[in-house]
C-alpha atoms as a PDB file:
ATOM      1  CA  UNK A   1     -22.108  71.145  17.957  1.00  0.00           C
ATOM      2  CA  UNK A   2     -19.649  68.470  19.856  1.00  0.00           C
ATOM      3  CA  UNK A   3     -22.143  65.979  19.432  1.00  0.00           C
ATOM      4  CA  UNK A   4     -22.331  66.575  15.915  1.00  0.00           C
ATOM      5  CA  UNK A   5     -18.356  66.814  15.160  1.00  0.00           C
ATOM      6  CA  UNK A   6     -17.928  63.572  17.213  1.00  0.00           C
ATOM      7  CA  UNK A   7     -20.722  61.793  14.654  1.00  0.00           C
ATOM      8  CA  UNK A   8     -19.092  63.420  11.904  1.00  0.00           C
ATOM      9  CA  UNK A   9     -15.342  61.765  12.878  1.00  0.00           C
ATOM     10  CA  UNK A  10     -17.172  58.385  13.652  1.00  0.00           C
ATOM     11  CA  UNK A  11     -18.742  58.693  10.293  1.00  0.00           C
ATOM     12  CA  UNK A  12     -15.504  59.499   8.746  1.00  0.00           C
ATOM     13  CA  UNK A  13     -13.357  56.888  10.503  1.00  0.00           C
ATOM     14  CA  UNK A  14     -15.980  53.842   9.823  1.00  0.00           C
ATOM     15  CA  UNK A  15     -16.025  54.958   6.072  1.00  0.00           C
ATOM     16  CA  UNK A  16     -12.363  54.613   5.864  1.00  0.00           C
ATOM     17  CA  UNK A  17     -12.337  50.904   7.370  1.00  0.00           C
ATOM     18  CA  UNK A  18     -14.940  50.051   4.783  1.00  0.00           C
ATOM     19  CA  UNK A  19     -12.875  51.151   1.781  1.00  0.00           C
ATOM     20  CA  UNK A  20      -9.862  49.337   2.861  1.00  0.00           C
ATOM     21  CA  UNK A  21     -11.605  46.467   3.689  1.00  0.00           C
ATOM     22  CA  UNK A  22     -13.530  46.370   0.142  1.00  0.00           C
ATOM     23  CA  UNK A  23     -10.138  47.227  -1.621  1.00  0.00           C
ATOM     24  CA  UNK A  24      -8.042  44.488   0.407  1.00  0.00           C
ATOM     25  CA  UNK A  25     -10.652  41.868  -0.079  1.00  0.00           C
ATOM     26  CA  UNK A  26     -11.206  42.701  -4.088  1.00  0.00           C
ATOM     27  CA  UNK A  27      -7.227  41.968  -3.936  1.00  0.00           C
ATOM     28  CA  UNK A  28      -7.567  39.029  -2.519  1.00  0.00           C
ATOM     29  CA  UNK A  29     -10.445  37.726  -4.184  1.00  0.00           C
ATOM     30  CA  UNK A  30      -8.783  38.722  -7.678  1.00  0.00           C
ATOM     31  CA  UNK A  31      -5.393  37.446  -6.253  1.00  0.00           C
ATOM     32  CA  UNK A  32      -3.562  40.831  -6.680  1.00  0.00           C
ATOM     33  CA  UNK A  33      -2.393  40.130  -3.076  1.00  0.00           C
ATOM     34  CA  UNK A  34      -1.333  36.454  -2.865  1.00  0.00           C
ATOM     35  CA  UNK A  35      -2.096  33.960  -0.127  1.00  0.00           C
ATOM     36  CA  UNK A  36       0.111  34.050   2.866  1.00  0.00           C
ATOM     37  CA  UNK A  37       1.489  37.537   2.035  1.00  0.00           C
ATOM     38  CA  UNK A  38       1.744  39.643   4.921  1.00  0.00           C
ATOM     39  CA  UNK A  39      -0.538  42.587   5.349  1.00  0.00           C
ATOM     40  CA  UNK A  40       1.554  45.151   6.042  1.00  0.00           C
ATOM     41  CA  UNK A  41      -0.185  48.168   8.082  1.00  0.00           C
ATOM     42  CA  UNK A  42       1.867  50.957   7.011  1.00  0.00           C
ATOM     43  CA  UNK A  43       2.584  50.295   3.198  1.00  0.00           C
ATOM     44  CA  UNK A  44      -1.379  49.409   2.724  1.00  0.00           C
ATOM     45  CA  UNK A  45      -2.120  53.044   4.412  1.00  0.00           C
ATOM     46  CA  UNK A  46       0.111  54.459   2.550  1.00  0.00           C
ATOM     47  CA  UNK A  47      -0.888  53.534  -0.545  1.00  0.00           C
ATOM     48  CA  UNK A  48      -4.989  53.739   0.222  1.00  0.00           C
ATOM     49  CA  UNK A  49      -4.036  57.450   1.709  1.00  0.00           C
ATOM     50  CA  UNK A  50      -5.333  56.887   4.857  1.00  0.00           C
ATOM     51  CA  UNK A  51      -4.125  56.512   8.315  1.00  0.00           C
ATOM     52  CA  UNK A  52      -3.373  53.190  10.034  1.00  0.00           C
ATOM     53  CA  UNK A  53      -6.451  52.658  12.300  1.00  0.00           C
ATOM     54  CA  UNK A  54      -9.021  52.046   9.206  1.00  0.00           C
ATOM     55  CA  UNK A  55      -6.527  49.174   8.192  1.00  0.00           C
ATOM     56  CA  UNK A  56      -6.029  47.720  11.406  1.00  0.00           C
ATOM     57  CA  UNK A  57      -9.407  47.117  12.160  1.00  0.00           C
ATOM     58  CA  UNK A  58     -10.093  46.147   8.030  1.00  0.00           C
ATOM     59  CA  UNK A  59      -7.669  43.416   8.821  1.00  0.00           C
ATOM     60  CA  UNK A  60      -8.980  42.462  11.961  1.00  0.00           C
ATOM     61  CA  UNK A  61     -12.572  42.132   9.917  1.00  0.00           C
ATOM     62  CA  UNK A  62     -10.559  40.045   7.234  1.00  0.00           C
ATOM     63  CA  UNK A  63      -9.345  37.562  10.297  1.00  0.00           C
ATOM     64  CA  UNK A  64     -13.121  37.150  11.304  1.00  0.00           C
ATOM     65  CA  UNK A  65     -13.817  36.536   7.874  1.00  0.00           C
ATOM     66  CA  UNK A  66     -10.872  33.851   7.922  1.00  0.00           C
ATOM     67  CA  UNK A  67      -9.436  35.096   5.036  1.00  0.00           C
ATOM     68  CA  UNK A  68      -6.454  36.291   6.955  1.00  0.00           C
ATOM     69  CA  UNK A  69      -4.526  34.595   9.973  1.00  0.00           C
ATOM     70  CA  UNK A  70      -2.452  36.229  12.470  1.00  0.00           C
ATOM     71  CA  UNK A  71       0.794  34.776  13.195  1.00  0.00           C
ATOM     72  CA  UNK A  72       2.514  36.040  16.108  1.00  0.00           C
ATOM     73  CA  UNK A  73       6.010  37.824  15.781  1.00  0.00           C
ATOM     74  CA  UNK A  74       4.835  38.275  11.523  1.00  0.00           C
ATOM     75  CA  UNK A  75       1.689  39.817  11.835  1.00  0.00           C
ATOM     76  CA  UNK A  76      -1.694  39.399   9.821  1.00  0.00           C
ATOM     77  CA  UNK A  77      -1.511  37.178   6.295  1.00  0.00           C
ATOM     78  CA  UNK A  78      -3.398  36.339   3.649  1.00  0.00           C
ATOM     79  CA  UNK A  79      -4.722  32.549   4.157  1.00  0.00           C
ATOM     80  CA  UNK A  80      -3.100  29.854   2.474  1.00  0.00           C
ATOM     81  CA  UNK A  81      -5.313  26.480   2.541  1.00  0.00           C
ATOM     82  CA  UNK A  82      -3.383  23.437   0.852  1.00  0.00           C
ATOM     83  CA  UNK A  83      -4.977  21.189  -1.411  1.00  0.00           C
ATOM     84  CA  UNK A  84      -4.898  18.372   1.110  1.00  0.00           C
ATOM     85  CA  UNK A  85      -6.904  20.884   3.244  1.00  0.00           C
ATOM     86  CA  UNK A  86      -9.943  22.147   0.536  1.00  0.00           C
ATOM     87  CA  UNK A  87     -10.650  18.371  -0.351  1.00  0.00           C
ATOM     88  CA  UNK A  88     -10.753  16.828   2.869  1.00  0.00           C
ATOM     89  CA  UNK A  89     -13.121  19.759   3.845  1.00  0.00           C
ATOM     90  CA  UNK A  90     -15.087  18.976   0.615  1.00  0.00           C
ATOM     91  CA  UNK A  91     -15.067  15.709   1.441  1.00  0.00           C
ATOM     92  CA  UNK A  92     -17.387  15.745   5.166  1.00  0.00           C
ATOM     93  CA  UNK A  93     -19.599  18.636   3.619  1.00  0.00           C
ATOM     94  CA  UNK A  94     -20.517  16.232   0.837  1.00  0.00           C
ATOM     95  CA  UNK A  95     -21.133  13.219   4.047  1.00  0.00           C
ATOM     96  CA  UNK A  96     -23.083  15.823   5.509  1.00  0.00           C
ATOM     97  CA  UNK A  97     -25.258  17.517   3.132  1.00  0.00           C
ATOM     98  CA  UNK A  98     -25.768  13.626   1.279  1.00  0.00           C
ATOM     99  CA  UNK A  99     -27.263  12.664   5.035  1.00  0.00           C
ATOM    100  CA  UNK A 100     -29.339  16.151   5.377  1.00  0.00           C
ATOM    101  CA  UNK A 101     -31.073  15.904   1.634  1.00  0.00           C
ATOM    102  CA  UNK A 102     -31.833  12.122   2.541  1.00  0.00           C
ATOM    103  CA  UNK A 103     -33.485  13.256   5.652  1.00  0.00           C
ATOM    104  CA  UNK A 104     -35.140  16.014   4.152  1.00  0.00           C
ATOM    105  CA  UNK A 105     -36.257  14.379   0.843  1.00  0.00           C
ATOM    106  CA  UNK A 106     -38.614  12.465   3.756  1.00  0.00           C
ATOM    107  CA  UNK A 107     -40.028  15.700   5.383  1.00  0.00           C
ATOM    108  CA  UNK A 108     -39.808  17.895   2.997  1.00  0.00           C
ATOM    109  CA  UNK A 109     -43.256  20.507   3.002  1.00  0.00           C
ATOM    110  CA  UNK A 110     -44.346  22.345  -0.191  1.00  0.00           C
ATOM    111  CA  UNK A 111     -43.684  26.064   1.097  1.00  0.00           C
ATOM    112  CA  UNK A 112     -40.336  24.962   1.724  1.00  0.00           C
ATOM    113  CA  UNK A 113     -39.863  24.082  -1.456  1.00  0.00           C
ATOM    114  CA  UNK A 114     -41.406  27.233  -2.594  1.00  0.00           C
ATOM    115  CA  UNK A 115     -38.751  28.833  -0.410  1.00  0.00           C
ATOM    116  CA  UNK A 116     -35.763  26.713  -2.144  1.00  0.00           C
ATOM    117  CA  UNK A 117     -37.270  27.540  -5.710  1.00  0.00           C
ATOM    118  CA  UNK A 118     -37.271  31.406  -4.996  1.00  0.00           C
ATOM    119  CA  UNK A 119     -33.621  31.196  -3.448  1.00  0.00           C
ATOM    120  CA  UNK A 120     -32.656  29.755  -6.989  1.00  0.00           C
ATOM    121  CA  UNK A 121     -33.832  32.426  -9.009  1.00  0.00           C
ATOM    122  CA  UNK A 122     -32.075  34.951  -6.438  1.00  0.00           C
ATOM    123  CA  UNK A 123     -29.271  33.333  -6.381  1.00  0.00           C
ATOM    124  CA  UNK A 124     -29.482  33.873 -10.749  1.00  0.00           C
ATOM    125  CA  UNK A 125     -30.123  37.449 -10.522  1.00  0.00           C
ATOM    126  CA  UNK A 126     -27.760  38.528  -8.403  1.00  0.00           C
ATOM    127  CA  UNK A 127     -24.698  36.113 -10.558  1.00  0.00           C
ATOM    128  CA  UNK A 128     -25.783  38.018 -13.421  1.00  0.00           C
ATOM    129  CA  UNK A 129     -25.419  41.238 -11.543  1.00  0.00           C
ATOM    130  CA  UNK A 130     -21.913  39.765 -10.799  1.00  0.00           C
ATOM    131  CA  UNK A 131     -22.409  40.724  -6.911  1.00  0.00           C
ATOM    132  CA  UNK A 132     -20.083  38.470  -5.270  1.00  0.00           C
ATOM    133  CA  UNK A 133     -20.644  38.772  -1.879  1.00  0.00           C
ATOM    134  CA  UNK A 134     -24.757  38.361  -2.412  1.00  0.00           C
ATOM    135  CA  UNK A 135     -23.689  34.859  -4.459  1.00  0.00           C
ATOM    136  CA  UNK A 136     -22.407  33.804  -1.582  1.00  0.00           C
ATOM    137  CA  UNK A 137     -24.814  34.638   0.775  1.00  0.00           C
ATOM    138  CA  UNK A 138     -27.968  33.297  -1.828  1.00  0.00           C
ATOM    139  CA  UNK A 139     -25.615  30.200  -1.994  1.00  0.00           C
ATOM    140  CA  UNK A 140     -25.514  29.704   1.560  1.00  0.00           C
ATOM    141  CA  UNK A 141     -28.989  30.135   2.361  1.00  0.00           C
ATOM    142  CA  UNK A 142     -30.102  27.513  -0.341  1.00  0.00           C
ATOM    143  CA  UNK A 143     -27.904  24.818   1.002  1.00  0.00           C
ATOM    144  CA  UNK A 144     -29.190  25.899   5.232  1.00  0.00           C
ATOM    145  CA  UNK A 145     -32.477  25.689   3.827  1.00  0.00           C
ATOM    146  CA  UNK A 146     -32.218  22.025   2.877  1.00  0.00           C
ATOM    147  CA  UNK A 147     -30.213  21.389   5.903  1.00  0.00           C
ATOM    148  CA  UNK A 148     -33.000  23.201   8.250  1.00  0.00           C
ATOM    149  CA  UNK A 149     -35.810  20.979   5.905  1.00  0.00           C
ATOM    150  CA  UNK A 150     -33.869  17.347   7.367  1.00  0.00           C
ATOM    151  CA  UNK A 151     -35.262  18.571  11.106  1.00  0.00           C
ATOM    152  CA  UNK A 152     -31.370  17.705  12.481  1.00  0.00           C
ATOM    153  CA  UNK A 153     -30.557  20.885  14.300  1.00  0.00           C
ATOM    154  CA  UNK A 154     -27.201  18.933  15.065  1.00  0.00           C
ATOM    155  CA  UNK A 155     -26.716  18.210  11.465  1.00  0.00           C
ATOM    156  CA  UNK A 156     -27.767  21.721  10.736  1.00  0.00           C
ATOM    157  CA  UNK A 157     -24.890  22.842  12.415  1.00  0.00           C
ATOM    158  CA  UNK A 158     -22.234  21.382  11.444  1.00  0.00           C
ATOM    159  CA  UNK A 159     -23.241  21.617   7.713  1.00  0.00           C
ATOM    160  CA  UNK A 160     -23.034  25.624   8.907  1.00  0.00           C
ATOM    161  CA  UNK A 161     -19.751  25.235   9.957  1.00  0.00           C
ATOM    162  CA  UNK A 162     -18.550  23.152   6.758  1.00  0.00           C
ATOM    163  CA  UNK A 163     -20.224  26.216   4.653  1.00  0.00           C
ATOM    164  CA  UNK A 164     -18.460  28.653   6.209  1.00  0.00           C
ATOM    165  CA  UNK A 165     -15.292  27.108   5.911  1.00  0.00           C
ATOM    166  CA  UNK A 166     -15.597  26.259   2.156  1.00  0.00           C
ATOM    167  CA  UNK A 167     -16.971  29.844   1.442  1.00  0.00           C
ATOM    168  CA  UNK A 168     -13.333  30.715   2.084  1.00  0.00           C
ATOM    169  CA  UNK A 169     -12.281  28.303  -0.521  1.00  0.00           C
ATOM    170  CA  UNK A 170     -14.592  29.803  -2.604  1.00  0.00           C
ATOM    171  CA  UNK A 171     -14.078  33.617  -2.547  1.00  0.00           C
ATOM    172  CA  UNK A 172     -10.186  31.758  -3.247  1.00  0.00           C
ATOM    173  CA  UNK A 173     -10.469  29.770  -5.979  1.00  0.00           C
ATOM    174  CA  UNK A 174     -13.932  30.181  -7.380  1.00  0.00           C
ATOM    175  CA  UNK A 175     -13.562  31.478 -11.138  1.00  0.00           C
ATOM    176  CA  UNK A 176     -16.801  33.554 -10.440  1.00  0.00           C
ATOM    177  CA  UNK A 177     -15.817  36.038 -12.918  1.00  0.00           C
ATOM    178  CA  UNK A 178     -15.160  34.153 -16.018  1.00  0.00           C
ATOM    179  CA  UNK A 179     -18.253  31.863 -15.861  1.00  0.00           C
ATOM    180  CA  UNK A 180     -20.760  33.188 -18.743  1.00  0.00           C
ATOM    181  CA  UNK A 181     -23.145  31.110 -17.292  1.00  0.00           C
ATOM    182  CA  UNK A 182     -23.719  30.151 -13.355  1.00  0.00           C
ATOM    183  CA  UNK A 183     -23.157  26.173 -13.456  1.00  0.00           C
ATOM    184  CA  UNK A 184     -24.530  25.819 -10.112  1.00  0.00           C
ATOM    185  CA  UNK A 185     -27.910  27.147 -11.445  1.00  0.00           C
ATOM    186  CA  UNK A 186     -29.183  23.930 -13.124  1.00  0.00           C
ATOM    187  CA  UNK A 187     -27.262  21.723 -10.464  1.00  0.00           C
ATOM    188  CA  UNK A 188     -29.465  23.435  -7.698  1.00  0.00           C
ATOM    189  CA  UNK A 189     -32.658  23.146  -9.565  1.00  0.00           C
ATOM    190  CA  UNK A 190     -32.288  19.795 -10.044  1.00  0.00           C
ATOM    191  CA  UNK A 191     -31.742  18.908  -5.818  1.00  0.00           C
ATOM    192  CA  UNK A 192     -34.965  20.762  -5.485  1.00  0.00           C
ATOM    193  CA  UNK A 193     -36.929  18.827  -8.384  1.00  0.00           C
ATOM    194  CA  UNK A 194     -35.455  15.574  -6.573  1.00  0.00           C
ATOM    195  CA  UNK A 195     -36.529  16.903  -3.249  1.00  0.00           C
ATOM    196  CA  UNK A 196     -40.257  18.017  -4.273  1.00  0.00           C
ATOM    197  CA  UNK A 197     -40.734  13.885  -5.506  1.00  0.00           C
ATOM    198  CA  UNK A 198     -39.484  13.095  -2.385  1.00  0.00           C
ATOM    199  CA  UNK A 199     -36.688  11.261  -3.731  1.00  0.00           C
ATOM    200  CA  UNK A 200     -33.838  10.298  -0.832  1.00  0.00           C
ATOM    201  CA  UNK A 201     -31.714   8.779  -3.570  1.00  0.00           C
ATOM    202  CA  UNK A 202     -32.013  10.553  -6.380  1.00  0.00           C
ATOM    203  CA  UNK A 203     -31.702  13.978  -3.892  1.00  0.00           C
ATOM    204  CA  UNK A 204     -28.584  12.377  -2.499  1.00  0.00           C
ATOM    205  CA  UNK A 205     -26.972  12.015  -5.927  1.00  0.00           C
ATOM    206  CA  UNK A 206     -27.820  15.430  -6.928  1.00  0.00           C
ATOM    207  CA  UNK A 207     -26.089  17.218  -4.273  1.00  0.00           C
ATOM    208  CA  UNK A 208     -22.863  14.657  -4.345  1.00  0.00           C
ATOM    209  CA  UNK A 209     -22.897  15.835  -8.546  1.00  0.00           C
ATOM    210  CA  UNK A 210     -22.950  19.184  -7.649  1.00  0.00           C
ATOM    211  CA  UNK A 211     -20.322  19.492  -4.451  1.00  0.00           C
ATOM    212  CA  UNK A 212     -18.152  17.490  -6.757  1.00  0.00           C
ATOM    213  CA  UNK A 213     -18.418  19.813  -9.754  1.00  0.00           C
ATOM    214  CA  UNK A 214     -17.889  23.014  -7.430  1.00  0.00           C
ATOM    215  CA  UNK A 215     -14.606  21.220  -6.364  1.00  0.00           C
ATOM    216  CA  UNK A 216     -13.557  20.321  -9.775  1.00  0.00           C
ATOM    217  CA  UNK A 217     -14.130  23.795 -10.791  1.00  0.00           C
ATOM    218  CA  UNK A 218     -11.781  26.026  -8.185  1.00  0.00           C
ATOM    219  CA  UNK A 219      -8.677  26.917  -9.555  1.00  0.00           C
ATOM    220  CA  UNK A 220      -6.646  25.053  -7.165  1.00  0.00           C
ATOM    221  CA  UNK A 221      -3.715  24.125 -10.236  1.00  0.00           C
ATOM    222  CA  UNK A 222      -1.374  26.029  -8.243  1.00  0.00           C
ATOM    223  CA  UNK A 223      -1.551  24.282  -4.878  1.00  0.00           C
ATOM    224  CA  UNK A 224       1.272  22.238  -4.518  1.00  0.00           C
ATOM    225  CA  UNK A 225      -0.237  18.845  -3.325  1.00  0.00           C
ATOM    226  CA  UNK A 226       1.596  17.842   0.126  1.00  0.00           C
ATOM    227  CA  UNK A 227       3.459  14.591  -1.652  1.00  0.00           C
ATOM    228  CA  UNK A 228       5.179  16.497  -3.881  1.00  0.00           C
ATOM    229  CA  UNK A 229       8.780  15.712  -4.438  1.00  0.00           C
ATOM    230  CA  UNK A 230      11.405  18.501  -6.910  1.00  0.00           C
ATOM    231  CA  UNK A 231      14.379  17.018  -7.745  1.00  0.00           C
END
């Protein structure tokens, strides 16, 4: 009977700190919280209804996530990248994945390919199904595949890193919700027709096009750029 009570609570408790950390991250993601507001423990608890552990450790999943930072004597807030910040990251993840097509282009095998064109039409199901958090992870695997294809595990890794960051940017910025149609769709087919003709340059170009459209197309308008002077 104990053993079952203490299940029970644990039960309880870790479906608490899922629905504050699915509500808190909808609010960020559809900017009802803004970025670098400060994620206060008691006034989120109070208004979810529930106590102040299941929001303590939903933030603390939201810092591993890196889409909050805590700042000592403030607390946990909601990230705030600059402009500066998104486009120099953009900027090496473009270096990066134009060096890993290139090398995979070279190497390339057909069952990879296979694997590439199957991660395209999942990653077109589930953006119809508007499932955010699957995008991303489709998304992700599509560009590691190519980046596992170039046979660089140190290139691989980095390139990781970069997608990581950026995913941040994403979940940000991206206007995921008010696309009719995923853009990145034809974008991706078209690295993969590149790579399957073994095509270094015409790969490279593909993937620059498409990085550069993904950055054109986050809502960054509000970012203040780093120059800017009011008088």
């Amino acid at each position: 009977m104990k053993t079952l009570l203490v299940k029970n609570m644990k039960k309880r408790k870790q479906n608490a700190e899922e629905l504050v950390y699915l509500k808190l991250k909808q609010a960020i993601v559809k900017r009802y919280i803004k970025q670098g507001s400060k994620l206060v423990e008691d006034a989120i608890a109070r208004q979810i209804g529930v106590s102040r552990t299941p929001v303590r450790a939903a933030i603390k999943r939201l810092e591993m996530e890196g889409l909050a930072n805590f700042i000592p004597n403030k607390g946990a807030v909601v990230v705030k990248p600059s402009l500066k910040e998104i486009e120099q990251t953009f900027a090496v993840r473009t270096h990066m994945e134009k060096m890993g097509v290139e090398l995979a282009a070279t190497v390339i095998s057909k069952p990879q390919i296979d694997e590439l064109l199957n991660l395209a039409d999942d990653e077109e199901k589930v953006f119809d199904a508007r499932n955010l958090d699957d995008y991303y992870v489709v998304n992700t695997a599509f560009h590691l595949k190519i980046a596992e294809a170039s046979g660089n595990k140190v290139l691989y890794h980095y390139i990781e890193q970069l997608l990581e960051r950026t995913k941040i940017y994403l979940i940000l910025f991206d206007p995921f919700f008010k696309f009719v149609i995923n853009p990145s769709a034809s974008e991706h087919r078209a690295i993969v027709r590149a790579l399957a003709t073994h095509d270094s340059k015409k790969a490279r170009r593909a993937i620059e096009k498409h990085l550069k459209s993904v950055l054109v197309e986050m809502e960054t308008k509000e970012l203040i750029p780093e120059d800017y002077i009011a008088l």
